[in-house]
PDB file of N, CA and C in Angstrom:
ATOM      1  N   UNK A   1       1.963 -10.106  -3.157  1.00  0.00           N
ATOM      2  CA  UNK A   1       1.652 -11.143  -4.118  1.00  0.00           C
ATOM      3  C   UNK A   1       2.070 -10.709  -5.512  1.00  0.00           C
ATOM      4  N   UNK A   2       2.705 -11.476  -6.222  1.00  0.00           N
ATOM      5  CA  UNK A   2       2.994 -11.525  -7.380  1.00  0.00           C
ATOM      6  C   UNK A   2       2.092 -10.755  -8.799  1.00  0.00           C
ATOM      7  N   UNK A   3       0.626 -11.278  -8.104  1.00  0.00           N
ATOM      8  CA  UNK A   3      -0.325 -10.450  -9.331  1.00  0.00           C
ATOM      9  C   UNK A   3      -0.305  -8.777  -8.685  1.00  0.00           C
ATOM     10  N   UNK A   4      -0.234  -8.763  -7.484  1.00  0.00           N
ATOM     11  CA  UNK A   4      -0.523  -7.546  -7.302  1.00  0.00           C
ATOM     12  C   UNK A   4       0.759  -7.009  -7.640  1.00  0.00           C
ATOM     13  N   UNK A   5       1.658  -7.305  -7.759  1.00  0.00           N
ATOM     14  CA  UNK A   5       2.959  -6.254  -8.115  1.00  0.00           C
ATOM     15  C   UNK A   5       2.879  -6.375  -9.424  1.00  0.00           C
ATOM     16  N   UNK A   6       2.936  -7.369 -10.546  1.00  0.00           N
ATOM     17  CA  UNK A   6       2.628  -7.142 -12.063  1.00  0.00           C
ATOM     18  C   UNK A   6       2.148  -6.346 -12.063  1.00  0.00           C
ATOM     19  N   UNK A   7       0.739  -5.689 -11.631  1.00  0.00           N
ATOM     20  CA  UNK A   7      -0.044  -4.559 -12.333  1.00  0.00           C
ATOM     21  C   UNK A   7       0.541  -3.249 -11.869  1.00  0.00           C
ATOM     22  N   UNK A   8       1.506  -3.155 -11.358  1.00  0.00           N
ATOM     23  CA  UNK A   8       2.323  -2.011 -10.843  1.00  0.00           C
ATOM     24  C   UNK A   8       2.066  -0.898 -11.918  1.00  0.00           C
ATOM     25  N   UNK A   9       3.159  -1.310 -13.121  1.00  0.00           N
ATOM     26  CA  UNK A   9       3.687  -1.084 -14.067  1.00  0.00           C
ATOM     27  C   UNK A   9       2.364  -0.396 -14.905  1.00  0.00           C
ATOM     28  N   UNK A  10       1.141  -1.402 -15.266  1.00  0.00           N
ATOM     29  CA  UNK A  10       0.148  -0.868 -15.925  1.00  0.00           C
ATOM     30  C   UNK A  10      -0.608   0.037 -15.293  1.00  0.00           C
ATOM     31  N   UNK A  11      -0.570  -0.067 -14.339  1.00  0.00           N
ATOM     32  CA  UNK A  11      -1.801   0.991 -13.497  1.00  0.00           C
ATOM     33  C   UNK A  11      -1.055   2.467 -13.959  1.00  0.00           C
ATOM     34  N   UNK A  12       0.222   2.521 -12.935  1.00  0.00           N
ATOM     35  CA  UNK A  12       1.184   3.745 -13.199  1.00  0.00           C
ATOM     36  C   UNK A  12       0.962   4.334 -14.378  1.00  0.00           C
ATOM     37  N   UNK A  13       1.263   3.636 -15.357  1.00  0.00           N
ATOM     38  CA  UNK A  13       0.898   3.852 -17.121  1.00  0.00           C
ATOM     39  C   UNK A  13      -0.330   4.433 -17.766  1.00  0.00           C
ATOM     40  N   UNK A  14      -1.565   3.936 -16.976  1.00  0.00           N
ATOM     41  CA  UNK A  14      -3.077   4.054 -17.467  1.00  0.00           C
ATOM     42  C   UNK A  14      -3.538   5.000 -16.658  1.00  0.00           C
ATOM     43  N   UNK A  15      -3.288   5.267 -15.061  1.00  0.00           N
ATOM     44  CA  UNK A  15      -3.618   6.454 -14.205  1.00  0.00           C
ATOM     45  C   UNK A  15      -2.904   7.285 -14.269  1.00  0.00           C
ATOM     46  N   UNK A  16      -3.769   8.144 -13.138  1.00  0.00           N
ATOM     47  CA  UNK A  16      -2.906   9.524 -12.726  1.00  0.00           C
ATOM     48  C   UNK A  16      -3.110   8.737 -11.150  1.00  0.00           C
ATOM     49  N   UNK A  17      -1.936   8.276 -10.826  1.00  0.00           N
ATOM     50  CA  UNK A  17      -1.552   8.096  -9.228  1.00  0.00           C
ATOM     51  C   UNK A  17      -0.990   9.245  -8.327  1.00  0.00           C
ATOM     52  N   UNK A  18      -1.140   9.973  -7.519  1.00  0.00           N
ATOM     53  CA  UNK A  18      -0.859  11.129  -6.672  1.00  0.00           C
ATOM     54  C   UNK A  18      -0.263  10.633  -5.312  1.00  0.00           C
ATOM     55  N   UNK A  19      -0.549   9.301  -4.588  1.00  0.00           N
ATOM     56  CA  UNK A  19      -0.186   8.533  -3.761  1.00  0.00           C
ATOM     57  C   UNK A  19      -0.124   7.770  -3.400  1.00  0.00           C
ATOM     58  N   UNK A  20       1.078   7.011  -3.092  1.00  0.00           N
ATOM     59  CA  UNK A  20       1.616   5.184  -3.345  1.00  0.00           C
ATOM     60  C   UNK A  20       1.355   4.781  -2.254  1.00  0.00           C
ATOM     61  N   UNK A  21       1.074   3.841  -1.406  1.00  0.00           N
ATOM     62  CA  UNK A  21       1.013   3.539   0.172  1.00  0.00           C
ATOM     63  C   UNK A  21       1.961   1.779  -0.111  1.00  0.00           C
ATOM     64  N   UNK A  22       2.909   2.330   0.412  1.00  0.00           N
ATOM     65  CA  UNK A  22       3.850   0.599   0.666  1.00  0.00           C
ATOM     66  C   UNK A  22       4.257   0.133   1.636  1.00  0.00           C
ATOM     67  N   UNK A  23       3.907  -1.633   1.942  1.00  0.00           N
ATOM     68  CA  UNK A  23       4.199  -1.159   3.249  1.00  0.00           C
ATOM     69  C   UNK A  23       5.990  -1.684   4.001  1.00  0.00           C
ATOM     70  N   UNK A  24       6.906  -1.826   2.386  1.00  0.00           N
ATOM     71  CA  UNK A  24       7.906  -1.602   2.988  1.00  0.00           C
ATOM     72  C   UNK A  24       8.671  -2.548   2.623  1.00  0.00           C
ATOM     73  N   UNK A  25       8.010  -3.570   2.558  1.00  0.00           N
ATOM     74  CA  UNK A  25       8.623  -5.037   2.732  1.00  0.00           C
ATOM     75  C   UNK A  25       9.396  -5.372   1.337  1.00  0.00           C
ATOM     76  N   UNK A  26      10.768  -5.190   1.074  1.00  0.00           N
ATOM     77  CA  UNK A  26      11.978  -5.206  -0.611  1.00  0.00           C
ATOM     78  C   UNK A  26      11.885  -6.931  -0.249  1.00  0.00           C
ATOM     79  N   UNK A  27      11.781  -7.354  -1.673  1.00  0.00           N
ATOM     80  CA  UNK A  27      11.358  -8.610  -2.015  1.00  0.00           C
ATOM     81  C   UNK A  27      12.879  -8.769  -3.677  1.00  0.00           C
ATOM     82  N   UNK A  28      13.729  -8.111  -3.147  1.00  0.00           N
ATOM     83  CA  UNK A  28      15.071  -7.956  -4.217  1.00  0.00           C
ATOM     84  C   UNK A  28      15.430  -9.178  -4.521  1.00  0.00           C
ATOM     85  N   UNK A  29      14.618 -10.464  -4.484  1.00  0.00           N
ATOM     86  CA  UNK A  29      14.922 -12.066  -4.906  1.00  0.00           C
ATOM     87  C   UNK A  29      13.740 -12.127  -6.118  1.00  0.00           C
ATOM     88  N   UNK A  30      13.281 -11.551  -5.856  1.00  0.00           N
ATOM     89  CA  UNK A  30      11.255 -11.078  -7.078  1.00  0.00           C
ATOM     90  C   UNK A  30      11.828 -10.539  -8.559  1.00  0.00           C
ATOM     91  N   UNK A  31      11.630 -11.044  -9.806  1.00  0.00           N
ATOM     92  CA  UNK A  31      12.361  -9.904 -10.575  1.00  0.00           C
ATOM     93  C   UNK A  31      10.798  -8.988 -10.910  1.00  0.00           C
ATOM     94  N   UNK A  32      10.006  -9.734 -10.442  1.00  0.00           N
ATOM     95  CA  UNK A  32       8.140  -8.856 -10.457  1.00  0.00           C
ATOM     96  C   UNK A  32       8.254  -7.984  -9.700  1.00  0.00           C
ATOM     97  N   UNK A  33       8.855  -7.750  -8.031  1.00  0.00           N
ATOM     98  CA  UNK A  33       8.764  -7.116  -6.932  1.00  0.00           C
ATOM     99  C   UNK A  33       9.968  -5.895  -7.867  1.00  0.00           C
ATOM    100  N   UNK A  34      11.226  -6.344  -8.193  1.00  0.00           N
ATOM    101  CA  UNK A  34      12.143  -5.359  -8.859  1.00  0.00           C
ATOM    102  C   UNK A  34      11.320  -4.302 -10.048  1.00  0.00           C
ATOM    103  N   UNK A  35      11.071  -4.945 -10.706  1.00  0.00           N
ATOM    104  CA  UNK A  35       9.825  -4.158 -11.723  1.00  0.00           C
ATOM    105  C   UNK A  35       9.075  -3.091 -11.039  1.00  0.00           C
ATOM    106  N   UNK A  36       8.457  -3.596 -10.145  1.00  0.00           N
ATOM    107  CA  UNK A  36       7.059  -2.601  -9.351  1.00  0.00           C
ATOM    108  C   UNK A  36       7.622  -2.058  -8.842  1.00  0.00           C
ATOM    109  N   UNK A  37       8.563  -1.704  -7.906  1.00  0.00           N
ATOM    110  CA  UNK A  37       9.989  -0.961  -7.286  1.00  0.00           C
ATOM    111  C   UNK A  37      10.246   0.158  -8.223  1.00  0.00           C
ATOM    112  N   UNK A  38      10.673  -0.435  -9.317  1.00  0.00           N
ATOM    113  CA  UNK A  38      11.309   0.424 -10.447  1.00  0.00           C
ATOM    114  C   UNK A  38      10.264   1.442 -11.105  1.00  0.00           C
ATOM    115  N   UNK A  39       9.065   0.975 -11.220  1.00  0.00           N
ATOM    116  CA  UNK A  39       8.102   1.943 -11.599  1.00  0.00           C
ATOM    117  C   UNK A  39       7.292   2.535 -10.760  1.00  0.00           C
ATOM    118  N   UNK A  40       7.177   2.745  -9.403  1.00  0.00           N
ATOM    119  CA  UNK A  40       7.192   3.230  -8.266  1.00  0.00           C
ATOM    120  C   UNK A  40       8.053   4.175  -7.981  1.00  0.00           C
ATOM    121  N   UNK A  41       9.267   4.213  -8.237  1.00  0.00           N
ATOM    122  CA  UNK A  41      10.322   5.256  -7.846  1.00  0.00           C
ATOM    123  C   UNK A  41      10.148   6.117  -9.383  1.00  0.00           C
ATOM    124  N   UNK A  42       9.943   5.439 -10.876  1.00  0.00           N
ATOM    125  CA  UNK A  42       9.681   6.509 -11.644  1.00  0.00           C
ATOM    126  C   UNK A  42       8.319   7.441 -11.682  1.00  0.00           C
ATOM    127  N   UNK A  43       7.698   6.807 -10.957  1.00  0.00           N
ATOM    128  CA  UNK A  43       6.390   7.668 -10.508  1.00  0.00           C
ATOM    129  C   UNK A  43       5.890   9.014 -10.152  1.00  0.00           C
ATOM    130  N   UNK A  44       5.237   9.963 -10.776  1.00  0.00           N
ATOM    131  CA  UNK A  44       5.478  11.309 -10.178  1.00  0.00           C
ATOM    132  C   UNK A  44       4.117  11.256  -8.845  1.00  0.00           C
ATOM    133  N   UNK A  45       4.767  11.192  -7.781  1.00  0.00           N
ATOM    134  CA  UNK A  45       3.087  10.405  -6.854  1.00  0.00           C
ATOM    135  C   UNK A  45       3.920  10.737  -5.339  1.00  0.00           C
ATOM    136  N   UNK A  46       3.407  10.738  -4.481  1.00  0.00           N
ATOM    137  CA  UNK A  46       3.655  10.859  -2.790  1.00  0.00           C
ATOM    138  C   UNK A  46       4.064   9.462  -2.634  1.00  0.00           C
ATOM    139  N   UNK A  47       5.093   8.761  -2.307  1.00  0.00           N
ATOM    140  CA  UNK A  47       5.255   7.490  -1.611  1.00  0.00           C
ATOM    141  C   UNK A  47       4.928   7.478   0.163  1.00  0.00           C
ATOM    142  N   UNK A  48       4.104   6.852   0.370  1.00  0.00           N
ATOM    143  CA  UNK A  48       4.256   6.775   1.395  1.00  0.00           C
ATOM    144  C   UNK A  48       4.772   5.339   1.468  1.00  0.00           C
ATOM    145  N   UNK A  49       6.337   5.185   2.190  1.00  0.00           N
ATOM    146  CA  UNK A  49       6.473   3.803   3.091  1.00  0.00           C
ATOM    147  C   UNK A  49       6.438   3.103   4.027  1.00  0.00           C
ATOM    148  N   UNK A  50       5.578   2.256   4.802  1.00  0.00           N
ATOM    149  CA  UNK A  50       5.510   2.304   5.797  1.00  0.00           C
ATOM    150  C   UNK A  50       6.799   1.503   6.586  1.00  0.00           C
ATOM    151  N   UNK A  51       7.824   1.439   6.243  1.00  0.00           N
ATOM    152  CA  UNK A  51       8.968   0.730   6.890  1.00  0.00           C
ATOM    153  C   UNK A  51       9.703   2.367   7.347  1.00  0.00           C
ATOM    154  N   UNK A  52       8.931   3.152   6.615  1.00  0.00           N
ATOM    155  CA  UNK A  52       9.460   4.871   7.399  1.00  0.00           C
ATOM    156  C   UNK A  52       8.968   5.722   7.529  1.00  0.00           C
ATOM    157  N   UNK A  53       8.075   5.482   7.202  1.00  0.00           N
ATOM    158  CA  UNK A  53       6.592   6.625   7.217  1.00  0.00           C
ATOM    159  C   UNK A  53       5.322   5.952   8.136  1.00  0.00           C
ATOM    160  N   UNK A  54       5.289   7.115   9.238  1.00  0.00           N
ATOM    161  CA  UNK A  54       4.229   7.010   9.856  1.00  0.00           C
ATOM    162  C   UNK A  54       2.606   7.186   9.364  1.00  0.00           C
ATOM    163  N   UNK A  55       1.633   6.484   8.996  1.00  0.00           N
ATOM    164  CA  UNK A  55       0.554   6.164   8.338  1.00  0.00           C
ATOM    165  C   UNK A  55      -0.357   5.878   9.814  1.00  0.00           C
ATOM    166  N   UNK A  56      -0.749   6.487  10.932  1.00  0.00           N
ATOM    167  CA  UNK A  56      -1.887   5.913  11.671  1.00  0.00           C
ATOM    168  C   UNK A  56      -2.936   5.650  11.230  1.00  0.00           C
ATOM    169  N   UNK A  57      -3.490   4.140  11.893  1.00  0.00           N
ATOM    170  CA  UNK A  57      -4.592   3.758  12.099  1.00  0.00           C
ATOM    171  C   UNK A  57      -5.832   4.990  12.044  1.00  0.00           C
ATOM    172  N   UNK A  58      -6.640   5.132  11.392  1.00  0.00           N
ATOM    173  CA  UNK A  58      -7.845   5.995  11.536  1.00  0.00           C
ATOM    174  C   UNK A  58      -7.527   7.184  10.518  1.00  0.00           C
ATOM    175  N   UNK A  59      -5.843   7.542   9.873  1.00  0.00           N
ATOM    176  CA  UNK A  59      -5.879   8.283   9.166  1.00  0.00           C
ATOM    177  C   UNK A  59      -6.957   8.113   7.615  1.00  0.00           C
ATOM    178  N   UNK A  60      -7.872   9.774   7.612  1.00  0.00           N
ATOM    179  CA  UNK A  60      -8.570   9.764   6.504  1.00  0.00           C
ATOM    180  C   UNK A  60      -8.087  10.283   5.345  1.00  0.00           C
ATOM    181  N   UNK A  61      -7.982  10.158   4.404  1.00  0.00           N
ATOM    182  CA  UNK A  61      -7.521  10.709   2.571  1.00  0.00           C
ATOM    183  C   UNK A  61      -9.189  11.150   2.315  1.00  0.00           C
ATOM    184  N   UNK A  62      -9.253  12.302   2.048  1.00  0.00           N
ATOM    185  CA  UNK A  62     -10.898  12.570   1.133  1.00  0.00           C
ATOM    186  C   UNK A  62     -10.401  12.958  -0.154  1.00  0.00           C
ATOM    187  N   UNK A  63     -11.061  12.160  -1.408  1.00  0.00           N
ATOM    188  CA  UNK A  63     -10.940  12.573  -2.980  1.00  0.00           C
ATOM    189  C   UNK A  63     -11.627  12.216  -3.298  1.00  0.00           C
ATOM    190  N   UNK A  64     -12.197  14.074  -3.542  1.00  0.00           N
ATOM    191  CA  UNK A  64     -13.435  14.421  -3.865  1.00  0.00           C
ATOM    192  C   UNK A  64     -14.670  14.031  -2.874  1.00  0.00           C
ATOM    193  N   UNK A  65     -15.579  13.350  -3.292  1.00  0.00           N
ATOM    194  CA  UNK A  65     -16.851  12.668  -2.511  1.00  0.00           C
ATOM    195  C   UNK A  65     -16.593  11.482  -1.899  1.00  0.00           C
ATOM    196  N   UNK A  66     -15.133  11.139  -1.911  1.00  0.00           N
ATOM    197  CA  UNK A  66     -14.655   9.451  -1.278  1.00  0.00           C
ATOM    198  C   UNK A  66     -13.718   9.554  -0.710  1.00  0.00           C
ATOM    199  N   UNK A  67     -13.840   8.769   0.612  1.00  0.00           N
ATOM    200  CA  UNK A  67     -12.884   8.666   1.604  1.00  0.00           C
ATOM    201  C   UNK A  67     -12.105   7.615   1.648  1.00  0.00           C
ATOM    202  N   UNK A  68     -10.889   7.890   2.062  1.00  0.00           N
ATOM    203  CA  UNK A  68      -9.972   6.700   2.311  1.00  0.00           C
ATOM    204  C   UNK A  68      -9.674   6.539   3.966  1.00  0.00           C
ATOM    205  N   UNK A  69     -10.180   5.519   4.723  1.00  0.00           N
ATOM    206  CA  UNK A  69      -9.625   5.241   6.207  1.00  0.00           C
ATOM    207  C   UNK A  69      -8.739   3.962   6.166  1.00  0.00           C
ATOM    208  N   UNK A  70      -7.441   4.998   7.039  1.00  0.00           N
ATOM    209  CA  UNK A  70      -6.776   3.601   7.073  1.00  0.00           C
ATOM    210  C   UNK A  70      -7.050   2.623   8.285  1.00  0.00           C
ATOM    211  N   UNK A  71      -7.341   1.451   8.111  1.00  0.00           N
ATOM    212  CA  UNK A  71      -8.059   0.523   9.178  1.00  0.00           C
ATOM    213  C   UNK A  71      -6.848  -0.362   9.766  1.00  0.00           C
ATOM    214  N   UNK A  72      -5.752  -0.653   8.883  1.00  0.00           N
ATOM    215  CA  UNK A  72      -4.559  -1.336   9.401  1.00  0.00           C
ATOM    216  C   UNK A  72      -3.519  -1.534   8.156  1.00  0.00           C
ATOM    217  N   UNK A  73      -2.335  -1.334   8.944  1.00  0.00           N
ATOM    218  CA  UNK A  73      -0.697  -1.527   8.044  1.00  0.00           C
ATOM    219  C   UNK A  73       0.191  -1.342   8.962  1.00  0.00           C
ATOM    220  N   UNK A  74       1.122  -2.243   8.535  1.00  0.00           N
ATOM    221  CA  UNK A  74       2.396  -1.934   9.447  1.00  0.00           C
ATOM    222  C   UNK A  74       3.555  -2.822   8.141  1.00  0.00           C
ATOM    223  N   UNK A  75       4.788  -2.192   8.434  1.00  0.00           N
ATOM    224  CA  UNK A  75       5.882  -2.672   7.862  1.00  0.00           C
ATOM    225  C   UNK A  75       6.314  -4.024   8.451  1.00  0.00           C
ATOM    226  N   UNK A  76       5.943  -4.292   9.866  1.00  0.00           N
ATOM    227  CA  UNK A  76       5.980  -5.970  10.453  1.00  0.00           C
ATOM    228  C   UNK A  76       4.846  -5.696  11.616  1.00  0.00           C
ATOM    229  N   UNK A  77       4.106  -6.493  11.427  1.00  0.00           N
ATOM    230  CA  UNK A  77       3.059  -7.082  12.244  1.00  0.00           C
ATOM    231  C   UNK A  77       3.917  -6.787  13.786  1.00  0.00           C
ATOM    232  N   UNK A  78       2.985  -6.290  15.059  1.00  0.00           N
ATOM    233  CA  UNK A  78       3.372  -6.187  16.232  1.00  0.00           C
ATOM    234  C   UNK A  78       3.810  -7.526  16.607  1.00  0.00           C
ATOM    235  N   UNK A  79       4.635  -7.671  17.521  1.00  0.00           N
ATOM    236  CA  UNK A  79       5.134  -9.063  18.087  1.00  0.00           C
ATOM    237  C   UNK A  79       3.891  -9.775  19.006  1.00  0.00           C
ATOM    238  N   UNK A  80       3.369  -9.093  19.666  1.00  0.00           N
ATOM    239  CA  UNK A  80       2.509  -9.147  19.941  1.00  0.00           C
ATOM    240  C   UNK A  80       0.887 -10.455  19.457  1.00  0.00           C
ATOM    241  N   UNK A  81       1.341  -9.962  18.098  1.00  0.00           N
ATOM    242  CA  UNK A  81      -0.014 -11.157  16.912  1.00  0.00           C
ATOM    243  C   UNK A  81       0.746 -12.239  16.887  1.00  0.00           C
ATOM    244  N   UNK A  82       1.653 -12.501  17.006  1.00  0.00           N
ATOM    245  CA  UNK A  82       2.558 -13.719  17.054  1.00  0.00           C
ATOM    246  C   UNK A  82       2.339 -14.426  15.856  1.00  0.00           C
ATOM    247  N   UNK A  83       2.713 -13.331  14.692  1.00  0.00           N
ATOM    248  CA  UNK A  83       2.217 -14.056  13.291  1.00  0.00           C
ATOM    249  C   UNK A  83       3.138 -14.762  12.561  1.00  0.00           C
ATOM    250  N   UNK A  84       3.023 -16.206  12.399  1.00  0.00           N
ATOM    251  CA  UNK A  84       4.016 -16.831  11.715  1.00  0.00           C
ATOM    252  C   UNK A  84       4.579 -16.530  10.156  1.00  0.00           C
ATOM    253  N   UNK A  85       6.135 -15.952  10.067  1.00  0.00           N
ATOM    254  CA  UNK A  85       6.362 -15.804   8.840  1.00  0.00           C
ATOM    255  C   UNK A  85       6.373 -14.164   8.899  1.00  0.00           C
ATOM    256  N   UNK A  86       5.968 -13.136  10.231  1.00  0.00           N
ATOM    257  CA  UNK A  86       6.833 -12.001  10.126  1.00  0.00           C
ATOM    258  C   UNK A  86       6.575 -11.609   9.176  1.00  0.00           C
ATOM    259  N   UNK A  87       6.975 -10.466   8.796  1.00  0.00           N
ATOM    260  CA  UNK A  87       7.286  -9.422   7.685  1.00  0.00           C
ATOM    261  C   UNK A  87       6.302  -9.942   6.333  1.00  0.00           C
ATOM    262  N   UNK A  88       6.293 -11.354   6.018  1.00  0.00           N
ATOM    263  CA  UNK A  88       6.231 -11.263   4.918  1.00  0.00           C
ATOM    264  C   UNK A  88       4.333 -11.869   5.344  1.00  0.00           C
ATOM    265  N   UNK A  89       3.626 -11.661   6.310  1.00  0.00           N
ATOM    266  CA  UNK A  89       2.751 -11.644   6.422  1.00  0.00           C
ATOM    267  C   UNK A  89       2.021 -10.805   6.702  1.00  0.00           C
ATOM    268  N   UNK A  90       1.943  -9.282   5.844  1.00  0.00           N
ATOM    269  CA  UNK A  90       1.799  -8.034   6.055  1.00  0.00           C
ATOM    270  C   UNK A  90       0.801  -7.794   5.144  1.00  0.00           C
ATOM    271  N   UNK A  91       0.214  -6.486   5.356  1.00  0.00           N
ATOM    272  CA  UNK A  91      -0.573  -5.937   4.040  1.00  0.00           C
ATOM    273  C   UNK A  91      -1.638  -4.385   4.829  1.00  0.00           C
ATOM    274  N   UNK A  92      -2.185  -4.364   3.771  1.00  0.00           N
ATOM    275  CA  UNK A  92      -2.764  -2.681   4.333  1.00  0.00           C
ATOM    276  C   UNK A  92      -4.133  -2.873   3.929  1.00  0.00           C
ATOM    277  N   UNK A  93      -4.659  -2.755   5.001  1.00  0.00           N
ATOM    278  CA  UNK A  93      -6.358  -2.631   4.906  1.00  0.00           C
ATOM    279  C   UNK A  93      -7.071  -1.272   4.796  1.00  0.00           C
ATOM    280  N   UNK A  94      -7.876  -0.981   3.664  1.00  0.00           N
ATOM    281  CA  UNK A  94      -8.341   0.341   4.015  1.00  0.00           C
ATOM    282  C   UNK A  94      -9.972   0.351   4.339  1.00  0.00           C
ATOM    283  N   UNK A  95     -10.867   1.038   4.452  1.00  0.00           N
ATOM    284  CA  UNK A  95     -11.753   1.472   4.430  1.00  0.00           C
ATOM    285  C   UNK A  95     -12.158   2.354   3.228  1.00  0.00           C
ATOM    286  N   UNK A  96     -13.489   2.083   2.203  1.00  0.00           N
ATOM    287  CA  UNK A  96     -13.268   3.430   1.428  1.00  0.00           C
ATOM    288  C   UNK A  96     -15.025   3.512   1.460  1.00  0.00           C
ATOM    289  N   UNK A  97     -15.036   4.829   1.456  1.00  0.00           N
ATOM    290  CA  UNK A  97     -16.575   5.734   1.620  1.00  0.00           C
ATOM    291  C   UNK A  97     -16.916   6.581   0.337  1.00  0.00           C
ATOM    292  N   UNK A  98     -18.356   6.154  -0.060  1.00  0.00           N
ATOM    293  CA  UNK A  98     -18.519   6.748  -1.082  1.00  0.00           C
ATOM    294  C   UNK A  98     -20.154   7.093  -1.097  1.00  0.00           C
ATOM    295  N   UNK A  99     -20.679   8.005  -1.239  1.00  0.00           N
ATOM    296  CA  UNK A  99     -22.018   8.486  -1.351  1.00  0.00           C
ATOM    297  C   UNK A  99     -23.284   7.850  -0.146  1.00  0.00           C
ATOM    298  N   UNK A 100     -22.857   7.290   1.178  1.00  0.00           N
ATOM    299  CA  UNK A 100     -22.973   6.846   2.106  1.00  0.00           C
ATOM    300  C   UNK A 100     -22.768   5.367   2.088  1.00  0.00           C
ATOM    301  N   UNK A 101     -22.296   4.954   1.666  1.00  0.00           N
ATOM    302  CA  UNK A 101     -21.787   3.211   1.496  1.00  0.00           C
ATOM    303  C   UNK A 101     -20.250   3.055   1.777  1.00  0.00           C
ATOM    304  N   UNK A 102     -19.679   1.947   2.170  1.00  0.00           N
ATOM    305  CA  UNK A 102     -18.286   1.668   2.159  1.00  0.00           C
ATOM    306  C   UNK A 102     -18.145   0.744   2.464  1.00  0.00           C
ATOM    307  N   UNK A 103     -17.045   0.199   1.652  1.00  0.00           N
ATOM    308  CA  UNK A 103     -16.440  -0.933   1.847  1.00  0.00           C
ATOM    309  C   UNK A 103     -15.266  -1.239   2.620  1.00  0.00           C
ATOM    310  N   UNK A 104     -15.251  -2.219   2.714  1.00  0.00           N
ATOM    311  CA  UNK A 104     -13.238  -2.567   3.570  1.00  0.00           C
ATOM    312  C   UNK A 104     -12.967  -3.547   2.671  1.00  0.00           C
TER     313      UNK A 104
END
Protein backbone atom coordinates (compact mmCIF):
# COMPACT_ATOMS: atom_id res chain seq x y z
CA UNK A 1 0.00 0.00 0.00
CA UNK A 2 0.96 3.30 -0.90
CA UNK A 3 0.92 4.77 2.82
CA UNK A 4 2.93 2.05 3.88
CA UNK A 5 5.73 2.62 1.37
CA UNK A 6 5.69 6.65 1.88
CA UNK A 7 6.87 6.13 5.38
CA UNK A 8 9.78 4.11 4.06
CA UNK A 9 11.90 7.03 3.66
CA UNK A 10 10.98 8.63 7.22
CA UNK A 11 11.24 5.73 9.38
CA UNK A 12 14.86 4.83 7.75
CA UNK A 13 15.71 8.57 8.62
CA UNK A 14 14.26 8.71 12.34
CA UNK A 15 15.41 4.91 13.33
CA UNK A 16 18.07 2.71 13.71
CA UNK A 17 16.62 -0.24 11.41
CA UNK A 18 19.01 -3.48 11.64
CA UNK A 19 16.37 -5.58 9.56
CA UNK A 20 14.12 -5.03 6.52
CA UNK A 21 11.64 -8.01 5.89
CA UNK A 22 10.17 -7.61 2.07
CA UNK A 23 8.20 -9.63 0.67
CA UNK A 24 9.45 -9.13 -2.82
CA UNK A 25 6.81 -7.95 -4.82
CA UNK A 26 8.84 -4.56 -7.43
CA UNK A 27 5.90 -2.34 -8.05
CA UNK A 28 8.55 -0.25 -10.82
CA UNK A 29 5.04 1.49 -12.24
CA UNK A 30 4.82 3.19 -8.22
CA UNK A 31 7.10 6.29 -8.24
CA UNK A 32 6.19 5.75 -4.02
CA UNK A 33 7.20 1.92 -4.39
CA UNK A 34 10.61 3.44 -6.45
CA UNK A 35 11.31 5.80 -3.46
CA UNK A 36 10.96 3.00 -0.67
CA UNK A 37 13.19 0.69 -2.96
CA UNK A 38 15.67 3.42 -3.13
CA UNK A 39 15.89 4.01 0.54
CA UNK A 40 15.88 0.43 1.41
CA UNK A 41 18.91 -0.39 -0.66
CA UNK A 42 20.57 2.92 0.97
CA UNK A 43 19.93 1.40 4.25
CA UNK A 44 22.66 0.09 6.49
CA UNK A 45 20.10 -2.96 7.81
CA UNK A 46 19.84 -6.98 6.89
CA UNK A 47 17.31 -7.18 3.92
CA UNK A 48 15.59 -9.92 4.10
CA UNK A 49 13.55 -10.70 0.65
CA UNK A 50 11.23 -12.95 0.52
CA UNK A 51 11.08 -13.46 -3.40
CA UNK A 52 14.81 -15.02 -2.24
CA UNK A 53 15.16 -15.41 1.08
CA UNK A 54 13.90 -18.14 2.99
CA UNK A 55 11.93 -16.59 6.19
CA UNK A 56 9.92 -19.83 7.81
CA UNK A 57 6.78 -19.78 9.32
CA UNK A 58 7.48 -19.94 13.25
CA UNK A 59 10.85 -18.18 12.74
CA UNK A 60 11.59 -16.10 16.15
CA UNK A 61 13.74 -12.52 16.15
CA UNK A 62 14.24 -11.75 20.16
CA UNK A 63 15.14 -7.78 20.80
CA UNK A 64 15.89 -7.51 23.92
CA UNK A 65 12.59 -8.48 26.11
CA UNK A 66 10.44 -8.74 22.64
CA UNK A 67 9.87 -11.25 20.31
CA UNK A 68 9.23 -11.31 16.78
CA UNK A 69 7.24 -14.67 15.32
CA UNK A 70 6.83 -14.97 11.96
CA UNK A 71 3.11 -16.24 11.57
CA UNK A 72 2.93 -15.84 7.62
CA UNK A 73 4.72 -14.34 4.25
CA UNK A 74 5.37 -15.47 1.09
CA UNK A 75 6.57 -13.62 -2.13
CA UNK A 76 3.14 -15.25 -3.92
CA UNK A 77 0.52 -16.79 -1.99
CA UNK A 78 0.55 -20.86 -2.49
CA UNK A 79 -1.62 -21.83 -5.51
CA UNK A 80 -3.23 -23.69 -3.44
CA UNK A 81 -5.40 -20.33 -1.54
CA UNK A 82 -6.58 -19.70 -4.92
CA UNK A 83 -6.18 -16.00 -4.20
CA UNK A 84 -7.49 -13.69 -6.72
CA UNK A 85 -4.95 -11.10 -8.01
CA UNK A 86 -1.70 -13.32 -7.08
CA UNK A 87 1.29 -11.63 -6.10
CA UNK A 88 -0.16 -8.51 -5.49
CA UNK A 89 -2.31 -9.99 -2.72
CA UNK A 90 0.53 -10.62 -0.34
CA UNK A 91 1.80 -9.31 2.94
CA UNK A 92 3.65 -10.53 6.19
CA UNK A 93 2.03 -11.23 9.37
CA UNK A 94 3.98 -11.22 12.49
CA UNK A 95 3.42 -12.04 15.97
CA UNK A 96 5.16 -9.72 18.57
CA UNK A 97 5.72 -10.63 22.46
CA UNK A 98 6.37 -8.36 25.01
CA UNK A 99 6.46 -8.69 28.91
CA UNK A 100 3.85 -11.63 28.61
CA UNK A 101 1.31 -10.04 26.16
CA UNK A 102 1.30 -10.15 22.28
CA UNK A 103 -0.12 -9.09 19.61
CA UNK A 104 -0.56 -10.21 15.81
Amino acid sequence: DSDHLGAVKRILDHYTVKRILRTGLERVDSNTWLRADSSVKAADALVINLKHDEFPMGSTYRFGETYITMISGFYAPPDDWDIEGGARRIGVQERRQYCNASIF
